[in-house]
N, C-alpha and C. Protein backbone atom coordinates (compact mmCIF):
# COMPACT_ATOMS: atom_id res chain seq x y z
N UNK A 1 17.93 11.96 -5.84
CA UNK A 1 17.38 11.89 -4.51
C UNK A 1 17.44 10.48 -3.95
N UNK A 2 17.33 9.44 -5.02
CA UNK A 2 17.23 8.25 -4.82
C UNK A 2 18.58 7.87 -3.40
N UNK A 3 20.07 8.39 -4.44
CA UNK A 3 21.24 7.97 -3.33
C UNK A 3 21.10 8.93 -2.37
N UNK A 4 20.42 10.12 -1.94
CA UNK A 4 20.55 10.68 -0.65
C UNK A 4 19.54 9.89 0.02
N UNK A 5 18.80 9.08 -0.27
CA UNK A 5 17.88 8.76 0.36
C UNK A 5 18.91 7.05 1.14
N UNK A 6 19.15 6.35 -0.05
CA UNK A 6 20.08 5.33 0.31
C UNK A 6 21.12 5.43 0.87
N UNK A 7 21.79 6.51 0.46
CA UNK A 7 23.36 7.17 1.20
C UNK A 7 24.43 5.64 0.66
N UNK A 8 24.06 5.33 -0.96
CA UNK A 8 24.73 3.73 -0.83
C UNK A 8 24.15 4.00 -3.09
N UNK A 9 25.45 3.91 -3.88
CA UNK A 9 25.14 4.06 -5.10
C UNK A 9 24.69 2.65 -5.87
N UNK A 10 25.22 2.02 -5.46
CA UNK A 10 24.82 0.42 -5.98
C UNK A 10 23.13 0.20 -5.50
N UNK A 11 22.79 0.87 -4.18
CA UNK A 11 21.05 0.45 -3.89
C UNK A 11 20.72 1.12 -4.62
N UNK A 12 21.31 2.33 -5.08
CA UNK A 12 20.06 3.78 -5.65
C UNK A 12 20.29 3.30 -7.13
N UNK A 13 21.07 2.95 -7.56
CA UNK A 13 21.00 2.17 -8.72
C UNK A 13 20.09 0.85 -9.28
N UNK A 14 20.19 0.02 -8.13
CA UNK A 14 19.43 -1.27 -8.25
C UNK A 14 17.69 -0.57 -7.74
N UNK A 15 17.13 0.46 -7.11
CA UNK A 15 16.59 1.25 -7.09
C UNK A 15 15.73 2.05 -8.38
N UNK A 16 16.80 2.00 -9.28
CA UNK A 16 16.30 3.14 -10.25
C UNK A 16 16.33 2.14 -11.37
N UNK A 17 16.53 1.04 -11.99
CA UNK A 17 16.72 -0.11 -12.25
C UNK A 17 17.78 0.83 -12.93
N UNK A 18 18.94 1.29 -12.77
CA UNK A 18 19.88 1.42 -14.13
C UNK A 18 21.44 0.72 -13.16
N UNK A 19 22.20 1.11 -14.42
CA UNK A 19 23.85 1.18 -13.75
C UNK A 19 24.20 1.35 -12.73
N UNK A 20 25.30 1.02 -11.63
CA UNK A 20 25.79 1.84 -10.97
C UNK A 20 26.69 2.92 -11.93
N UNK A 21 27.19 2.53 -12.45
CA UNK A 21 28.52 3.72 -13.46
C UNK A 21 28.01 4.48 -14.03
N UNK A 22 26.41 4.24 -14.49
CA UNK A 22 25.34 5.21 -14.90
C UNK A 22 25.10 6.41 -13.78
N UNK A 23 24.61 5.79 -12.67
CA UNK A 23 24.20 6.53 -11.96
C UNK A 23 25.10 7.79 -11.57
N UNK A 24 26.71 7.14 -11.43
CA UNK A 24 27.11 7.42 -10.37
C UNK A 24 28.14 8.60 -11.45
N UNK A 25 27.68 8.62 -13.27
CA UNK A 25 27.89 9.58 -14.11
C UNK A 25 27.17 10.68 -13.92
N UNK A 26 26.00 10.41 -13.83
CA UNK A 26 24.94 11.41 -13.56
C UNK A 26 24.97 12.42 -12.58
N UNK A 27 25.42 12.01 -11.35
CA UNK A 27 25.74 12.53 -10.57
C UNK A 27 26.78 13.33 -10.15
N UNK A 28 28.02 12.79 -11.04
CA UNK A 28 29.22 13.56 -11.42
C UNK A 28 28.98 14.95 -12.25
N UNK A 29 27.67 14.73 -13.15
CA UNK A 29 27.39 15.94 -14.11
C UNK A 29 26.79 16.35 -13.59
N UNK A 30 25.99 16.23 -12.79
CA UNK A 30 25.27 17.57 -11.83
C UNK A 30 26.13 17.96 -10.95
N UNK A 31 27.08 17.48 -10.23
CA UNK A 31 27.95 18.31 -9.53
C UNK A 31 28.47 19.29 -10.33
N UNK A 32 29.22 18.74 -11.55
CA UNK A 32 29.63 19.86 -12.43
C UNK A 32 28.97 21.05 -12.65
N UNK A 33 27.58 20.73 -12.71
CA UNK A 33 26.78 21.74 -13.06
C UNK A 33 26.79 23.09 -11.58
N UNK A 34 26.58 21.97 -10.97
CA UNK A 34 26.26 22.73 -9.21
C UNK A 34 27.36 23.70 -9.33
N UNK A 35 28.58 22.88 -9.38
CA UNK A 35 29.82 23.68 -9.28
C UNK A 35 30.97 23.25 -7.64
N UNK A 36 29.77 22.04 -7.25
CA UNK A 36 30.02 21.33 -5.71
C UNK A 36 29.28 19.91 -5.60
N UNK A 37 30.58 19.37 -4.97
CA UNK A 37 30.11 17.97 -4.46
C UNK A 37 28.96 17.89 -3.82
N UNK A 38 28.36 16.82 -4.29
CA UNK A 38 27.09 16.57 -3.51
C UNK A 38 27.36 15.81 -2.34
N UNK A 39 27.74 14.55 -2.84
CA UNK A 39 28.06 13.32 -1.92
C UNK A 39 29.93 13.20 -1.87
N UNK A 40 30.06 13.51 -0.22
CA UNK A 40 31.55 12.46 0.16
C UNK A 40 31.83 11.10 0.15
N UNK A 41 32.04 10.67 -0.79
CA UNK A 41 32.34 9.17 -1.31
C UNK A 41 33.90 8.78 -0.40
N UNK A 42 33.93 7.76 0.08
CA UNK A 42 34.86 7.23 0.78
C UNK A 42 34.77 5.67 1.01
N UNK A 43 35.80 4.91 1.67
CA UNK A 43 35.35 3.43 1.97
C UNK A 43 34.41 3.08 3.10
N UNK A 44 34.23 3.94 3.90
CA UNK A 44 32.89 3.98 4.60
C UNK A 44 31.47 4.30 4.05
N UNK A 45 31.47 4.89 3.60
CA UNK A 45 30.26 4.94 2.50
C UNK A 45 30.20 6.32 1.82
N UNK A 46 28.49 6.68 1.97
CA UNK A 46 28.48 7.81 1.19
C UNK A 46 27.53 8.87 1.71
N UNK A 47 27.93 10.09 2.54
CA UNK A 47 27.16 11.16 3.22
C UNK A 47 26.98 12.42 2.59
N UNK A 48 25.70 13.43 2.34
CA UNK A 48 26.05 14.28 1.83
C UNK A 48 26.58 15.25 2.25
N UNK A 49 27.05 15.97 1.39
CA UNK A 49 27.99 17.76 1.32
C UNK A 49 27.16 18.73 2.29
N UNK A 50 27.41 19.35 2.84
CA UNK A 50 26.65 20.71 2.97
C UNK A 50 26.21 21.16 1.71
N UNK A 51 26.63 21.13 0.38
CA UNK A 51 25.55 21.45 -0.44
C UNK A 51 24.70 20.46 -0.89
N UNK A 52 25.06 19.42 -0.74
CA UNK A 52 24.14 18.44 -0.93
C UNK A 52 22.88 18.67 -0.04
N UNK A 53 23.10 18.17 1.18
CA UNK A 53 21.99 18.49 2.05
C UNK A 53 21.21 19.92 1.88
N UNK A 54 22.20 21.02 1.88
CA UNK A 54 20.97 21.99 1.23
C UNK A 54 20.29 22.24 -0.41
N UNK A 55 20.80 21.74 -1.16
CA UNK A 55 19.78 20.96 -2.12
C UNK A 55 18.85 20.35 -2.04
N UNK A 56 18.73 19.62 -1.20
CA UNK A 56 17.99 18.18 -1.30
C UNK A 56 16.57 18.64 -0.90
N UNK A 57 15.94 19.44 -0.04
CA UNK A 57 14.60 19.96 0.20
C UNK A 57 14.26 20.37 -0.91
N UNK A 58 15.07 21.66 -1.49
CA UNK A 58 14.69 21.63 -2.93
C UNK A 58 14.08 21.09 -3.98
N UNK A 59 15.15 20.01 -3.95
CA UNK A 59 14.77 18.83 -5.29
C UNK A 59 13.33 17.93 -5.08
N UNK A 60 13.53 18.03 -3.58
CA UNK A 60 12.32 17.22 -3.09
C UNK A 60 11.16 18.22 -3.88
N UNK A 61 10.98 19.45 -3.26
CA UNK A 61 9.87 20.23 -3.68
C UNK A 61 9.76 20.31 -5.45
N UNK A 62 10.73 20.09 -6.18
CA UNK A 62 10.54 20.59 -7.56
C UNK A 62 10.09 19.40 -7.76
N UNK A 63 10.51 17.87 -7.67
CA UNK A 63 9.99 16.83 -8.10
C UNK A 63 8.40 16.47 -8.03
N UNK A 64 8.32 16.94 -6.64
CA UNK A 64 6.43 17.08 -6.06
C UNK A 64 5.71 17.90 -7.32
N UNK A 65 6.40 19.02 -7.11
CA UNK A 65 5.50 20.31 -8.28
C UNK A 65 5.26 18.97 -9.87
N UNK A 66 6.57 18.78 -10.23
CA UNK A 66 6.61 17.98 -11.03
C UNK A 66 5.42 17.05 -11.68
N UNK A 67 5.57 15.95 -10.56
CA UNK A 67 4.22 14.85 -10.22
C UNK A 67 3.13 15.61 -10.02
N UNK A 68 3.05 16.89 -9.55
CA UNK A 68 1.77 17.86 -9.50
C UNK A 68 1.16 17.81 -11.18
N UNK A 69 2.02 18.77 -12.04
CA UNK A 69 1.98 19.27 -12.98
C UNK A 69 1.58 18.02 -13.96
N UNK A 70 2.22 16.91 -13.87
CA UNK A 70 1.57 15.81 -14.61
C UNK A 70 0.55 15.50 -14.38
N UNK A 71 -0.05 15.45 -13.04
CA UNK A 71 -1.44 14.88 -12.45
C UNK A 71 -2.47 16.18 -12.93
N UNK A 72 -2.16 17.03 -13.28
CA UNK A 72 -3.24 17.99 -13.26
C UNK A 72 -3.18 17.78 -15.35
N UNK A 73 -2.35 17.88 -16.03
CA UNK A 73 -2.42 17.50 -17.29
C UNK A 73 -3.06 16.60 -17.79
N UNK A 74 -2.39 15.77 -16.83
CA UNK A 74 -3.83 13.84 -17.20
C UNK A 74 -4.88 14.31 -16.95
N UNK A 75 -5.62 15.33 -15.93
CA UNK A 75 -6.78 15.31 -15.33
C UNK A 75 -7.52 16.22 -16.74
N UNK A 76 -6.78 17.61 -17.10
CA UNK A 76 -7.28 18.07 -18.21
C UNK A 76 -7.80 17.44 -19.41
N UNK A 77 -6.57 16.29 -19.50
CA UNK A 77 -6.66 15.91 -21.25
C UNK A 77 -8.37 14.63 -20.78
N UNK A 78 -8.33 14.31 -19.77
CA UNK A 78 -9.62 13.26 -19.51
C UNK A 78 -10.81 14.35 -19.43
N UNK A 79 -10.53 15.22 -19.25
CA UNK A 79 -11.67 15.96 -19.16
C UNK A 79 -12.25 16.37 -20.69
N UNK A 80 -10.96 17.00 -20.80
CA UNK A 80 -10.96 17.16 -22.71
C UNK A 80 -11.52 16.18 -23.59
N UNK A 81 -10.97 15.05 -23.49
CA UNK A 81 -12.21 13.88 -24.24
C UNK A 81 -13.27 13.57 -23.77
N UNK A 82 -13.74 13.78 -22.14
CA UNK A 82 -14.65 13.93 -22.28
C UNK A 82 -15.50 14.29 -22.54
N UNK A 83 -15.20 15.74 -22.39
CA UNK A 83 -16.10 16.85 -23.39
C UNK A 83 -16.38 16.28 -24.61
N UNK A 84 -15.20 16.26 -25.58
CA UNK A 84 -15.41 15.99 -26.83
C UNK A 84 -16.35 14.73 -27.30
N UNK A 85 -16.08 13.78 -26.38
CA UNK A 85 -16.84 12.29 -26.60
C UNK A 85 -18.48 12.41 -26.27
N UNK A 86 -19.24 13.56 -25.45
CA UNK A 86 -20.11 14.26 -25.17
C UNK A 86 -20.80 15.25 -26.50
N UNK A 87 -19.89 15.76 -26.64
CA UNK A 87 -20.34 16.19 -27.75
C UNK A 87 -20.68 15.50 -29.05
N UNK A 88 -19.69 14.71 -29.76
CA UNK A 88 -19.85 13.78 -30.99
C UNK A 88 -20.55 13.39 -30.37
N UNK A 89 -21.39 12.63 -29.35
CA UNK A 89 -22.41 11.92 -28.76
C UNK A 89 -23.82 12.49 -28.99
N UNK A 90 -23.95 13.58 -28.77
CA UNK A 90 -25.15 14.18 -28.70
C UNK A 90 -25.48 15.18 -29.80
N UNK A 91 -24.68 15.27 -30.85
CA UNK A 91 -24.48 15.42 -31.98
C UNK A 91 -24.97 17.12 -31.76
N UNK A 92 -24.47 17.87 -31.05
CA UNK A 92 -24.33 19.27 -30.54
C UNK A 92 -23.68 20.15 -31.65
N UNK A 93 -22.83 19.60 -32.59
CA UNK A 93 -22.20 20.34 -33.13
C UNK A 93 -23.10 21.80 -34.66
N UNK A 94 -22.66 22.68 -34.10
CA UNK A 94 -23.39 23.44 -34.57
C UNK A 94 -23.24 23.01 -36.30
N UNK A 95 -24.53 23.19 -37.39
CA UNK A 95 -24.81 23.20 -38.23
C UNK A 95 -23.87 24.64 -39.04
N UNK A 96 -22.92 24.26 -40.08
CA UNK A 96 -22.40 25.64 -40.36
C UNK A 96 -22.68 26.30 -41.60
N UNK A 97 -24.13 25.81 -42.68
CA UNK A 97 -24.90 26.56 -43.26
C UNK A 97 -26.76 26.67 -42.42
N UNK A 98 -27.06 27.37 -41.39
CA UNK A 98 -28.13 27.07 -40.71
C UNK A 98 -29.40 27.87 -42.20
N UNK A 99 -30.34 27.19 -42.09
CA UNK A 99 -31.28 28.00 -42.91
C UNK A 99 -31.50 29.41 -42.53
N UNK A 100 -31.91 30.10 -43.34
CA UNK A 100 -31.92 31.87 -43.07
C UNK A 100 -33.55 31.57 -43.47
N UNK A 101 -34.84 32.28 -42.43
CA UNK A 101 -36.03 32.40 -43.20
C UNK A 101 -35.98 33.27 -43.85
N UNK A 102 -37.01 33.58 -44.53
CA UNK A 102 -37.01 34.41 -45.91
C UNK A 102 -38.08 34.88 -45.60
N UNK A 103 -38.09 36.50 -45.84
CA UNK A 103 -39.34 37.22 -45.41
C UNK A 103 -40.60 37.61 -46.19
């Protein structure tokens, strides 16, 4: 998303701190995958495909869900120790021979 956003592989690179030849691999293997160019590369620069552009809302939305799905995991696992740090705290934990009275 980075180079649709730059429309320029050397920024989306210096961007992503990696390679350009990195980047601009990566991008070669997801086309492969797609089965279609993303980006028209030329000496004027770099615009996307018609499939590019209809990708790209997409990717936007899966990346969001993404950053969703992490933010809600962190939020669990803090909750999770908290519980737990609550508990060893208040020393709640049930006794697992309790006395039986005797009649």
């Amino acid at each position: 998303m980075v180079v649709a956003d730059e429309l320029h592989f050397t920024r989306a690179a210096e961007r992503l701190f990696v390679s350009q030849p990195a980047l601009s691999k990566q991008v070669r293997m997801l086309e492969r995958q797609i089965g279609a160019p993303l980006f028209e590369r030329d000496r004027h620069g770099v615009s996307l495909t018609p499939v590019g552009a209809a990708l790209l809302p997409h990717a936007r939305r899966v990346l969001a869900e993404w950053d969703a799905a992490w933010e809600a995991a962190d939020r669990a696992k803090s909750q999770q120790r908290a519980s737990a740090d609550t508990s060893a705290r208040s020393g709640s934990q049930a006794d697992p021979h309790p006395e039986v009275p005797h009649a």
